[in-house]
N, C-alpha and C. Protein backbone atom coordinates (compact mmCIF):
# COMPACT_ATOMS: atom_id res chain seq x y z
N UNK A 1 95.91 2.57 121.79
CA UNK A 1 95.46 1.59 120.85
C UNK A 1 93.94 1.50 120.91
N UNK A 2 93.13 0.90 120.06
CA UNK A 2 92.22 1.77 119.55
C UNK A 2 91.57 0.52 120.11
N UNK A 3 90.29 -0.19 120.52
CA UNK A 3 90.11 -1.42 120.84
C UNK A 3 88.41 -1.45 120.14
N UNK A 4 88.52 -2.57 119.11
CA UNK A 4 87.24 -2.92 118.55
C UNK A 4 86.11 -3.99 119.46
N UNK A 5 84.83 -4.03 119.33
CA UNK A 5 83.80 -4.64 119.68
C UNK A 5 84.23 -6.01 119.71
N UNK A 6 84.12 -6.74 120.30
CA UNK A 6 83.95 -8.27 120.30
C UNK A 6 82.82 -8.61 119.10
N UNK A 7 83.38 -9.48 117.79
CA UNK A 7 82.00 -9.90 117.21
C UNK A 7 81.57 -11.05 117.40
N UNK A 8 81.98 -12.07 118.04
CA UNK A 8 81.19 -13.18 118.64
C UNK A 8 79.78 -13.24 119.28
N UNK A 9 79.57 -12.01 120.42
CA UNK A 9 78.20 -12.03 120.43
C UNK A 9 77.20 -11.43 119.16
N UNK A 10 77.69 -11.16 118.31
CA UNK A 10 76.85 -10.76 116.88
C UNK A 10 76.79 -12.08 116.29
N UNK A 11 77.51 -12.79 116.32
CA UNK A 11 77.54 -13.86 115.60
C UNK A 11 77.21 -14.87 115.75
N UNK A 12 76.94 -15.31 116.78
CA UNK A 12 76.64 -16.44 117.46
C UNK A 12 74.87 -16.74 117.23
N UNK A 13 73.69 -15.20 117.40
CA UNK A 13 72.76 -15.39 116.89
C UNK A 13 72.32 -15.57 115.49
N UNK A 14 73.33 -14.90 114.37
CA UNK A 14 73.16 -15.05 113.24
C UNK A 14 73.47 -16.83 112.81
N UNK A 15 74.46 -16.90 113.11
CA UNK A 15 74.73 -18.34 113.02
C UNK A 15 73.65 -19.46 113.45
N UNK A 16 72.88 -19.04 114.33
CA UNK A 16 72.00 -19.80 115.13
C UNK A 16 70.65 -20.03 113.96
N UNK A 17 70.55 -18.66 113.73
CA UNK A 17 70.06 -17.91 112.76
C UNK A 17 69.76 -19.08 111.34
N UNK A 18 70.94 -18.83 111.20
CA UNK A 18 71.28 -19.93 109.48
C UNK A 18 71.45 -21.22 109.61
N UNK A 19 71.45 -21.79 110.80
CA UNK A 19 71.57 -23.22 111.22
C UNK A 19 69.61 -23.53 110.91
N UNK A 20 68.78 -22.32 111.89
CA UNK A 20 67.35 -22.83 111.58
C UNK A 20 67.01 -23.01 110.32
N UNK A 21 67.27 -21.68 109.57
CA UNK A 21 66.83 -21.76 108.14
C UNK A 21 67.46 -22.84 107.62
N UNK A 22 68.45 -23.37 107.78
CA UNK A 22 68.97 -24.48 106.82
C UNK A 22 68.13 -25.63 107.11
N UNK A 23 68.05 -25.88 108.30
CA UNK A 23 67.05 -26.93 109.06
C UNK A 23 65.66 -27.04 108.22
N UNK A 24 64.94 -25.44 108.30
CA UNK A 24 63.92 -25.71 108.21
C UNK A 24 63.52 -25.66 106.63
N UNK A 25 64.53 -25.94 105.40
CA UNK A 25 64.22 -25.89 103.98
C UNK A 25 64.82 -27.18 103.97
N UNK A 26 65.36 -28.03 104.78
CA UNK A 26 65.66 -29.69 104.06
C UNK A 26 64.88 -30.19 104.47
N UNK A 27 64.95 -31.30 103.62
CA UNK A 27 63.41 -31.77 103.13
C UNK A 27 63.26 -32.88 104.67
N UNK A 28 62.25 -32.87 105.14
CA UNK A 28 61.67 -33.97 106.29
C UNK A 28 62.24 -35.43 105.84
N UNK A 29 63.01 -35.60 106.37
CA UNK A 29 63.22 -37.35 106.06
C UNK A 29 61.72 -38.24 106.73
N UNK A 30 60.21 -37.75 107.28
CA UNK A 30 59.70 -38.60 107.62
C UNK A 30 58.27 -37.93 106.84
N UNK A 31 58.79 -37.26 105.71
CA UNK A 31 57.35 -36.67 105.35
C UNK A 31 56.79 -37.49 104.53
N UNK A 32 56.02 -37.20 103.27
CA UNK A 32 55.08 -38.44 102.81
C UNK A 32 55.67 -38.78 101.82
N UNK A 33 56.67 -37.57 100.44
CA UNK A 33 57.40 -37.95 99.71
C UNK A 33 58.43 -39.07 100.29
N UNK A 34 59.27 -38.89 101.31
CA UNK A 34 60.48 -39.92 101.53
C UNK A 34 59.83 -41.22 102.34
N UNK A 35 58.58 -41.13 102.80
CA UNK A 35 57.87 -42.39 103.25
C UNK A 35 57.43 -43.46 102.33
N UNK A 36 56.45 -42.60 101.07
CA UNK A 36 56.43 -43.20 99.49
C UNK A 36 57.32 -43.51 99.07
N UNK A 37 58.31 -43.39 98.92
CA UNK A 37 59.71 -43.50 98.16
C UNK A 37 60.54 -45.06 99.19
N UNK A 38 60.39 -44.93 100.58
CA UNK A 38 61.40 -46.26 101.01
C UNK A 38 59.51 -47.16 101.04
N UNK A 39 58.47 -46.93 100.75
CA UNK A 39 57.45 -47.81 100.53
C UNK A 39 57.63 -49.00 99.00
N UNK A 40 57.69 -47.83 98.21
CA UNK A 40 57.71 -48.16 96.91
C UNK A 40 59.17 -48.92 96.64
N UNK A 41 60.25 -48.47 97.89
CA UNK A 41 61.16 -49.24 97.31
C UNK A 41 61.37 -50.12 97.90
N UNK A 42 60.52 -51.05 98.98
CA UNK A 42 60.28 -52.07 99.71
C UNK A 42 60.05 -53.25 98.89
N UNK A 43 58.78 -52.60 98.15
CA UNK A 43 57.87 -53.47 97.06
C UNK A 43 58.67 -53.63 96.23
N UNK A 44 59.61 -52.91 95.39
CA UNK A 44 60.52 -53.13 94.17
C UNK A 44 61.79 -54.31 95.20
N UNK A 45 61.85 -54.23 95.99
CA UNK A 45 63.01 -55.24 96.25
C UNK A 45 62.55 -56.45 97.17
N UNK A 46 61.41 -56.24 97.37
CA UNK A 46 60.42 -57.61 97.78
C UNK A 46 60.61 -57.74 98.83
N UNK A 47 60.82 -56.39 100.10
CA UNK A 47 60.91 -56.54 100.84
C UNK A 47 59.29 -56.12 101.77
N UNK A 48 58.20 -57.09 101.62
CA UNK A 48 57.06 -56.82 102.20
C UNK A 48 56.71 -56.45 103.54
N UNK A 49 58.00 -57.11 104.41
CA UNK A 49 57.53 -56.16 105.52
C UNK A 49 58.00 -55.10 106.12
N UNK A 50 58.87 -54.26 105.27
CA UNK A 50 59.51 -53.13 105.23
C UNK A 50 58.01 -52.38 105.08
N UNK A 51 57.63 -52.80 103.47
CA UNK A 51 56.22 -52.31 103.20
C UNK A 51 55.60 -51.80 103.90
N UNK A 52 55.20 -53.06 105.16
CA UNK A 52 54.21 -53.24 105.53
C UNK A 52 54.34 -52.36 106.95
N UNK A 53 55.35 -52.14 106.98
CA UNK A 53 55.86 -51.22 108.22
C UNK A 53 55.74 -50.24 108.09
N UNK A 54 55.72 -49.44 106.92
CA UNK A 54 55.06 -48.22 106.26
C UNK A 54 54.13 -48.10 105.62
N UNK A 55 53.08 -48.66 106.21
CA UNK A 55 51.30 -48.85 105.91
C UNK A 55 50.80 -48.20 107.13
N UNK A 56 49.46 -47.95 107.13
CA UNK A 56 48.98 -47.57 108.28
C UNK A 56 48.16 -49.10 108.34
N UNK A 57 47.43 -48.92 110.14
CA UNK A 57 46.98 -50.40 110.83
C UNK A 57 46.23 -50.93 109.52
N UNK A 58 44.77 -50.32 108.87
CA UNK A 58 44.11 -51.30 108.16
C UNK A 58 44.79 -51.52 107.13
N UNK A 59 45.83 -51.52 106.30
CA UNK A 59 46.25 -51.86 104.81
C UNK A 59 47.15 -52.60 105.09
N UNK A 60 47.73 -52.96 106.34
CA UNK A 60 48.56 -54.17 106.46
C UNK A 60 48.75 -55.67 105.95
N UNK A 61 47.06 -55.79 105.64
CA UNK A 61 47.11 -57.60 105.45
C UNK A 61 46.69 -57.17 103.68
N UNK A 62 46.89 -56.55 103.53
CA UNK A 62 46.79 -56.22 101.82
C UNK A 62 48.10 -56.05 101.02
N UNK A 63 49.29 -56.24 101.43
CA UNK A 63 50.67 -55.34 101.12
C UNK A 63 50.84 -57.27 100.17
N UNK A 64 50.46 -58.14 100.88
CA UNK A 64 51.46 -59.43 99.75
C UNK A 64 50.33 -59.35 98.58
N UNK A 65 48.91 -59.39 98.55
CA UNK A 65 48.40 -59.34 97.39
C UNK A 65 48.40 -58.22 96.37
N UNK A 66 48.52 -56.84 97.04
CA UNK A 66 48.80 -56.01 96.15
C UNK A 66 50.01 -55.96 95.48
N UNK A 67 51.28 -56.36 96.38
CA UNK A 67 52.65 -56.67 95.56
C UNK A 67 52.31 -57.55 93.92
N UNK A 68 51.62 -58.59 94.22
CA UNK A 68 50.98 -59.82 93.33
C UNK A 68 50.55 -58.86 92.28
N UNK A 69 49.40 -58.55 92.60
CA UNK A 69 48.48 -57.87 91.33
C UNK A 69 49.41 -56.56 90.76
N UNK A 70 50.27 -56.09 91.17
CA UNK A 70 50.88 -54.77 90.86
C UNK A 70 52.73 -55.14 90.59
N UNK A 71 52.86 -55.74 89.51
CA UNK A 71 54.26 -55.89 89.82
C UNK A 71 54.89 -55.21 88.76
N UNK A 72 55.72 -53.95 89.09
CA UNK A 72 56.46 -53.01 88.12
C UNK A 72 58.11 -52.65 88.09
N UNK A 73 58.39 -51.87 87.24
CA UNK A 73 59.69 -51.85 87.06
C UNK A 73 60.19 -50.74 88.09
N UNK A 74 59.21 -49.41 87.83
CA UNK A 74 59.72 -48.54 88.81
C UNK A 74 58.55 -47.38 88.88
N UNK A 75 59.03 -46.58 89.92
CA UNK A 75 58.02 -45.98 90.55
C UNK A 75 58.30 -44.12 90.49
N UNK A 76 57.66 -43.21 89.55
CA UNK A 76 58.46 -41.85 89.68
C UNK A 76 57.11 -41.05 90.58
N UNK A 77 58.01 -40.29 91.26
CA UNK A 77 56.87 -39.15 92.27
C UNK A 77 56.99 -38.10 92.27
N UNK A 78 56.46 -37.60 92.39
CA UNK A 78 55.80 -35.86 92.22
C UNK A 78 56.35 -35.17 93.41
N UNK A 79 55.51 -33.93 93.94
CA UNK A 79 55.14 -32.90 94.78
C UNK A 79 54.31 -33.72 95.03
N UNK A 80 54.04 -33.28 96.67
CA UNK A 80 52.99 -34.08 97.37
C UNK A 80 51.71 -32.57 97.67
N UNK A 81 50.97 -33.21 97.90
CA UNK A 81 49.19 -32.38 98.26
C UNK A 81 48.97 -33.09 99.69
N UNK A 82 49.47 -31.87 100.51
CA UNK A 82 49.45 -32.90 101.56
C UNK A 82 48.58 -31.37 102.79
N UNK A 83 48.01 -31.71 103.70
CA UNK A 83 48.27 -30.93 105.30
C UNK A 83 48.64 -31.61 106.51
N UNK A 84 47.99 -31.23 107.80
CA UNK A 84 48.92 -32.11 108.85
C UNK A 84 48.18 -33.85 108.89
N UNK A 85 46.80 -34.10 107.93
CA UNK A 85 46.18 -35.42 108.24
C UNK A 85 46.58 -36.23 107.22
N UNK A 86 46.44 -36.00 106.08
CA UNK A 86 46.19 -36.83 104.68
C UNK A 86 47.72 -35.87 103.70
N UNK A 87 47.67 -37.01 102.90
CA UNK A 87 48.49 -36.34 101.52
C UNK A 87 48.14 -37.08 100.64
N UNK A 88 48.69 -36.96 99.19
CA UNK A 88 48.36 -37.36 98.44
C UNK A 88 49.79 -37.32 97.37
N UNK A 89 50.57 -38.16 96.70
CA UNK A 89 52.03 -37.73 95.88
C UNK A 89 51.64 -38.27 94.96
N UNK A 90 51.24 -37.47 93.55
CA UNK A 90 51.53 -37.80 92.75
C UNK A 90 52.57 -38.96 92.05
N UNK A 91 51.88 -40.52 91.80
CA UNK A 91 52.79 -41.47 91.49
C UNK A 91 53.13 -41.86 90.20
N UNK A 92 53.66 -42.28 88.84
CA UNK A 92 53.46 -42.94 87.63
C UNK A 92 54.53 -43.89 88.17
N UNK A 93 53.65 -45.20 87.93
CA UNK A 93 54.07 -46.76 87.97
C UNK A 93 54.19 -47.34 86.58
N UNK A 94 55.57 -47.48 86.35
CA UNK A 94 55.82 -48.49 85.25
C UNK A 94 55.80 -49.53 85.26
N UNK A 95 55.06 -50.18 84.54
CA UNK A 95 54.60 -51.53 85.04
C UNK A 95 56.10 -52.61 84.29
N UNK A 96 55.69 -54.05 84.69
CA UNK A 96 56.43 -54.69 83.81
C UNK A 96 55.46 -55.93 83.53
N UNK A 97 54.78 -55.84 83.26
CA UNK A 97 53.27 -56.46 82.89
C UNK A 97 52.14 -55.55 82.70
N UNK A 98 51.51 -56.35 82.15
CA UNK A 98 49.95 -55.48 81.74
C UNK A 98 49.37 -55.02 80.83
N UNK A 99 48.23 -54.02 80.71
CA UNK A 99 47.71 -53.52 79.86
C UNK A 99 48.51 -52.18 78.95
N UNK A 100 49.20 -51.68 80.24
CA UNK A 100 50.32 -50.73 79.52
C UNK A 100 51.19 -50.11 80.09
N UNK A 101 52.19 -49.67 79.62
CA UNK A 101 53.20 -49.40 80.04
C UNK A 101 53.57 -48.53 81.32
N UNK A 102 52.25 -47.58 81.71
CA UNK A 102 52.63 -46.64 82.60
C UNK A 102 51.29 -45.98 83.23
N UNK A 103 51.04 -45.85 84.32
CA UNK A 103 49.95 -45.34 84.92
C UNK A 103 50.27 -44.20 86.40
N UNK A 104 49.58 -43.01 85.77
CA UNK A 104 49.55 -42.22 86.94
C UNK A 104 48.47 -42.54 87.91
N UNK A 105 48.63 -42.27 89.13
CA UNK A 105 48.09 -42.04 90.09
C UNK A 105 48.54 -41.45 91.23
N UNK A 106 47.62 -41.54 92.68
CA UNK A 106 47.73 -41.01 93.47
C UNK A 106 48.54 -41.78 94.89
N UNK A 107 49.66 -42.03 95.53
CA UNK A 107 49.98 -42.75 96.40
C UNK A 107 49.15 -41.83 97.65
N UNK A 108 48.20 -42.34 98.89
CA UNK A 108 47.91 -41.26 99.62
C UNK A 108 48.53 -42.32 101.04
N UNK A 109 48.43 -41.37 101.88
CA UNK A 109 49.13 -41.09 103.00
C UNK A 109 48.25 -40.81 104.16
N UNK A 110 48.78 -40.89 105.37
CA UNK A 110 47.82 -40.39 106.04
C UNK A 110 49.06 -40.54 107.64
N UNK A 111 48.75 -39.20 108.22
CA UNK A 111 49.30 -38.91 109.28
C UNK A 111 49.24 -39.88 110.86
N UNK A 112 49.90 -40.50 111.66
CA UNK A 112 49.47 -41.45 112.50
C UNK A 112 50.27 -40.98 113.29
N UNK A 113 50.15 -41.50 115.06
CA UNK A 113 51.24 -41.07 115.84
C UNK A 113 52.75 -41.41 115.59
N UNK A 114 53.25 -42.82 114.27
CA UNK A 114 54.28 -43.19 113.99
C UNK A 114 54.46 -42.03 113.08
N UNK A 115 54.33 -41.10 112.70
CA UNK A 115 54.10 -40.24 111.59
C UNK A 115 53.30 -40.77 110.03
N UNK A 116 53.40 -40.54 109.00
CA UNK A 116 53.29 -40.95 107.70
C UNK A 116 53.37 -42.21 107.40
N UNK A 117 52.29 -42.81 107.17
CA UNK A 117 52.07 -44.23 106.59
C UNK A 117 51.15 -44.08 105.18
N UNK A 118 51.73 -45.19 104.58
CA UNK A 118 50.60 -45.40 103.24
C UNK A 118 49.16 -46.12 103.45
N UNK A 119 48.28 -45.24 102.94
CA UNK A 119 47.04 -46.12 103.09
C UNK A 119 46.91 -46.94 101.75
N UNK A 120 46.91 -47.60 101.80
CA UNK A 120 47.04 -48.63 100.63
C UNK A 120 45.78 -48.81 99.79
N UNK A 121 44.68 -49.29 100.71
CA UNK A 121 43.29 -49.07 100.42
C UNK A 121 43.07 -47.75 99.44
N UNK A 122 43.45 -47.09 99.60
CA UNK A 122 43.07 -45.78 98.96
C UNK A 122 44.41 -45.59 97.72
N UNK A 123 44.94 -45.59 98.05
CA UNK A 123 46.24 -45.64 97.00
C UNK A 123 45.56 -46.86 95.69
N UNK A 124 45.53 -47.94 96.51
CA UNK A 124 44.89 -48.65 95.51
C UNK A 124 43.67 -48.75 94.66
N UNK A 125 42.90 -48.28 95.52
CA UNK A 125 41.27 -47.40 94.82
C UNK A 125 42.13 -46.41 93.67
N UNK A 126 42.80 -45.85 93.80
CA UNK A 126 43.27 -44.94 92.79
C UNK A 126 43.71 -45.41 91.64
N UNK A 127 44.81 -46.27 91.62
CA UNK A 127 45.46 -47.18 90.71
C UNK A 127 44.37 -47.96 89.88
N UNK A 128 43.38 -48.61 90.72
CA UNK A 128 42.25 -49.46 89.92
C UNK A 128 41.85 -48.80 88.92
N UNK A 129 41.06 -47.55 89.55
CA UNK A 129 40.71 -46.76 89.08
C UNK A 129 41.32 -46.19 87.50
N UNK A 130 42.35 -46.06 87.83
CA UNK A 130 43.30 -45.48 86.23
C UNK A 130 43.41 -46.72 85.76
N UNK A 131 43.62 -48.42 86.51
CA UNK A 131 44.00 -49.31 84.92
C UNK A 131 42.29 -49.63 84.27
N UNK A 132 40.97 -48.87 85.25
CA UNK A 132 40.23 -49.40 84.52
C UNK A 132 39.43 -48.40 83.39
N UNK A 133 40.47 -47.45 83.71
CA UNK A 133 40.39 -46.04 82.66
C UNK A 133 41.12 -46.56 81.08
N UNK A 134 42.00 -46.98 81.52
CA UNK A 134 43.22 -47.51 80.76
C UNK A 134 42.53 -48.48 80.04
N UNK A 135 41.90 -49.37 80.64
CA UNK A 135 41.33 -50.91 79.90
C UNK A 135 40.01 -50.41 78.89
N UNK A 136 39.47 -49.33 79.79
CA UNK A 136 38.54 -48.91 79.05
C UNK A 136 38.69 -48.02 77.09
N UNK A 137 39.96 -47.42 77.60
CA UNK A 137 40.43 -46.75 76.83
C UNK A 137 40.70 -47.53 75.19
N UNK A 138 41.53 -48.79 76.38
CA UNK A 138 42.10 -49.53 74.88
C UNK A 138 40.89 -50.66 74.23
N UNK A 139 39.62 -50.60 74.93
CA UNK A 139 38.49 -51.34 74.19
C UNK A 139 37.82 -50.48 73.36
N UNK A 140 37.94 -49.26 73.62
CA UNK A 140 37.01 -48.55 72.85
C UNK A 140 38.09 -48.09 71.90
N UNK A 141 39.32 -47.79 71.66
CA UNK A 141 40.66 -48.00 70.67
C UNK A 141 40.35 -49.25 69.64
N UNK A 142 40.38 -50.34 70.28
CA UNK A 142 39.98 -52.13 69.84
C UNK A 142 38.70 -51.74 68.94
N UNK A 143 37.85 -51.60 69.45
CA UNK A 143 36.57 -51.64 68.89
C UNK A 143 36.32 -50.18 67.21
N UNK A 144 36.99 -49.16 67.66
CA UNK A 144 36.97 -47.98 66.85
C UNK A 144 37.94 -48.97 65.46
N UNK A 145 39.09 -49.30 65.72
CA UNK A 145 40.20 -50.03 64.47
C UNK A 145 38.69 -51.29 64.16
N UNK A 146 37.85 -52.13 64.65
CA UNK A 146 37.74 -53.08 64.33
C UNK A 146 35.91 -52.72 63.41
N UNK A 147 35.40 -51.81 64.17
CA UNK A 147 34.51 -50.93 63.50
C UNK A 147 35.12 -50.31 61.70
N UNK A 148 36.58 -49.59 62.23
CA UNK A 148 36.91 -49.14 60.55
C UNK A 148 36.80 -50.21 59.79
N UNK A 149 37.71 -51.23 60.06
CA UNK A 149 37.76 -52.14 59.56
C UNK A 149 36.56 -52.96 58.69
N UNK A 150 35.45 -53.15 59.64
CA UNK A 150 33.90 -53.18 58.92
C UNK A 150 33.41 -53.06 57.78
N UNK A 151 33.36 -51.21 58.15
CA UNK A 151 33.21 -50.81 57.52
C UNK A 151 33.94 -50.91 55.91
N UNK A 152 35.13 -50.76 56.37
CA UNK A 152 35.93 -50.67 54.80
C UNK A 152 35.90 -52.19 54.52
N UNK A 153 35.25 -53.51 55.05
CA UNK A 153 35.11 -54.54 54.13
C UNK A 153 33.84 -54.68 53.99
N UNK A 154 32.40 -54.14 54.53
CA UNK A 154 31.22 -54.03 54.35
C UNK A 154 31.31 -52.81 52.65
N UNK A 155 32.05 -51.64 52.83
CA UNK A 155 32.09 -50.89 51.37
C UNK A 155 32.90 -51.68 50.46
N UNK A 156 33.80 -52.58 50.81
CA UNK A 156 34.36 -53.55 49.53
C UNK A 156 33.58 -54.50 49.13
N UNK A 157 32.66 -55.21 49.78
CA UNK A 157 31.65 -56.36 49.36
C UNK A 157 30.44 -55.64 49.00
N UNK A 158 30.32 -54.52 49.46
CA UNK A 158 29.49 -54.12 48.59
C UNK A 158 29.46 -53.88 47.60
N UNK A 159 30.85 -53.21 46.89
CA UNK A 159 31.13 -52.45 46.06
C UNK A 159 30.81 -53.82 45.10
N UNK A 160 31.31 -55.04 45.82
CA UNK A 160 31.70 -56.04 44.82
C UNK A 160 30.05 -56.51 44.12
N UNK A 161 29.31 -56.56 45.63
CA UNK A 161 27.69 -56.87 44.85
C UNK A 161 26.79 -55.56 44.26
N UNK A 162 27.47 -54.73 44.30
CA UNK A 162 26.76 -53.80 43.36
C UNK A 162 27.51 -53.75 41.67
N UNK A 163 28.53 -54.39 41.92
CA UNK A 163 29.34 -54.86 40.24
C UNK A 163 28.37 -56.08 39.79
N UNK A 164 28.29 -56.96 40.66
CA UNK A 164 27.59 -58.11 40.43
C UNK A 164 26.12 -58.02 39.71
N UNK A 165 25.67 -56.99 40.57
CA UNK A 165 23.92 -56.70 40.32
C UNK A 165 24.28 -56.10 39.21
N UNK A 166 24.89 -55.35 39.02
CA UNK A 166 24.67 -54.37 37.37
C UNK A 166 25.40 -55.59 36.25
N UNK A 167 26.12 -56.48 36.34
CA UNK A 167 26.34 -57.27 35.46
C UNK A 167 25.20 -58.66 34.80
N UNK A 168 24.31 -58.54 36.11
CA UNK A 168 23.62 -59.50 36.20
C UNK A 168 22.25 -58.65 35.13
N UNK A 169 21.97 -57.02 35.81
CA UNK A 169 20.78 -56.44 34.86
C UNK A 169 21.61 -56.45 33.40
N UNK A 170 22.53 -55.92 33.47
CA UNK A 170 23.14 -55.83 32.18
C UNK A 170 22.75 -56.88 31.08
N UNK A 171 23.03 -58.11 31.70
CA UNK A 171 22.59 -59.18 30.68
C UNK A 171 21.08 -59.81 30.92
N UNK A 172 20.67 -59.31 31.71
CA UNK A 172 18.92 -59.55 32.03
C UNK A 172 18.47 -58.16 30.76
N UNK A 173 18.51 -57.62 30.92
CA UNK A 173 18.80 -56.29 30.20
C UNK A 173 18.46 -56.86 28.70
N UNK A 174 20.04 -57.03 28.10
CA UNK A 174 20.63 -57.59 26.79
C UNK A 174 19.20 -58.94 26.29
N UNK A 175 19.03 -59.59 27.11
CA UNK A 175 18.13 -60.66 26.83
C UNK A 175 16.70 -60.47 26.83
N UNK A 176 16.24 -58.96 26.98
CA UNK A 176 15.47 -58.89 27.24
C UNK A 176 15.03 -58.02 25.61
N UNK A 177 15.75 -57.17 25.30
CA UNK A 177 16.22 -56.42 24.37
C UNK A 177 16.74 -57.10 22.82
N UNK A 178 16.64 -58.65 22.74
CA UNK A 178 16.63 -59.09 21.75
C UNK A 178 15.74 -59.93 21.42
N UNK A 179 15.57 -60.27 20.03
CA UNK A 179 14.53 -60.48 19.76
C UNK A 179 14.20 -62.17 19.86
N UNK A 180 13.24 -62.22 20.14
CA UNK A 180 12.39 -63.38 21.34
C UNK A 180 12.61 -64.47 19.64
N UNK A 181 13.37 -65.39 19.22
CA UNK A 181 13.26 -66.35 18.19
C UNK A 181 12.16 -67.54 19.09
N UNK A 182 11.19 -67.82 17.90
CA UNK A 182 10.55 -68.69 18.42
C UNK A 182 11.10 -70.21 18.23
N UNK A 183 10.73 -71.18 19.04
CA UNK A 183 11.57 -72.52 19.09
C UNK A 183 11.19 -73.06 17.92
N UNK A 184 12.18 -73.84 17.89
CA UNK A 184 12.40 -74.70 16.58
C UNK A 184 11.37 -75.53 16.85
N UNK A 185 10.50 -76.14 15.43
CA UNK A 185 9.64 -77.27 15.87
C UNK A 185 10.27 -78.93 16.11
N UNK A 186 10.13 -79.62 16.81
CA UNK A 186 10.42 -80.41 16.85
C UNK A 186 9.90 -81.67 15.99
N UNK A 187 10.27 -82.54 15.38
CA UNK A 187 9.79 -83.54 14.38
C UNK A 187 9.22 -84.78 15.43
């Protein structure tokens, strides 16, 4: 009888093998995307010191006023720009107040011995930053409609006193062009 190889020791490294690779393509449960994500969903369920537990030390005493000034419906994220210190995830915040409906920015991050915390400070420099892009945007929008506008009632009143002036020579004109009767004498 003919006796084959044992394949267990073949297999046992391959297996070992596909256990790393599987390991090492799922996604980090502590990287900056899934840190942003239970951050952002702290703030959506008002849980501030969840938040605040995923801040780094200085942005801590900032997490209840920024909740305040920033209150939205929901939060979509990107691919992150990240190396082993800083990142950066692409954020758009839908607001449920405000100037408008939706603002991209940058959530950034920053590496600590707890791993991945939000720097808020900087996240928030970012956000300012775009609603005062945004505010800017819609004054100079405001002002362009209120400029046309002007204009097209500055060319209607004009139009109207340049009818006026030619009606006015017209009969300055006419009166000028007939003949001058001298006054009646008076008795």
């Amino acid at each position: 009888m003919a006796r084959y190889p044992d394949p267990m020791p073949r297999l046992v490294p391959l297996a070992c093998l596909g256990i790393a690779l599987l390991l090492a393509c799922a996604p980090d449960p502590n990287g900056p995307v899934p840190v942003a994500e239970r951050f952002w969903q702290a703030f959506q369920s008002d849980d501030l010191d969840a938040a605040r537990a995923l801040t780094d030390g200085a942005s801590q005493r900032q997490v209840e006023e920024f909740a305040a000034a920033h209150p939205f419906e929901r939060v979509e994220l990107g691919e992150p720009l990240d190396n082993e210190h800083a990142a950066q995830v692409p954020t758009t915040m839908i607001r449920t107040t405000g100037a408008g409906p939706g603002f991209d920015f940058h959530t950034h991050l920053v590496h600590v011995d707890e791993g991945w915390r939000v720097d808020l400070r900087a996240t928030r420099r970012d956000l300012t930053r775009e609603l005062l892009a945004s505010s800017f945007e819609g004054v100079r929008e405001a002002l362009q409609e209120s400029g046309e506008a002007f204009v097209e009632e500055f060319e209607e009143r004009a139009l109207e006193a340049s009818e006026a002036l030619r009606e006015t020579l017209e009969e300055l004109e006419r009166s000028l062009s007939e003949p001058e009767t001298p006054p009646e004498p008076t008795p």
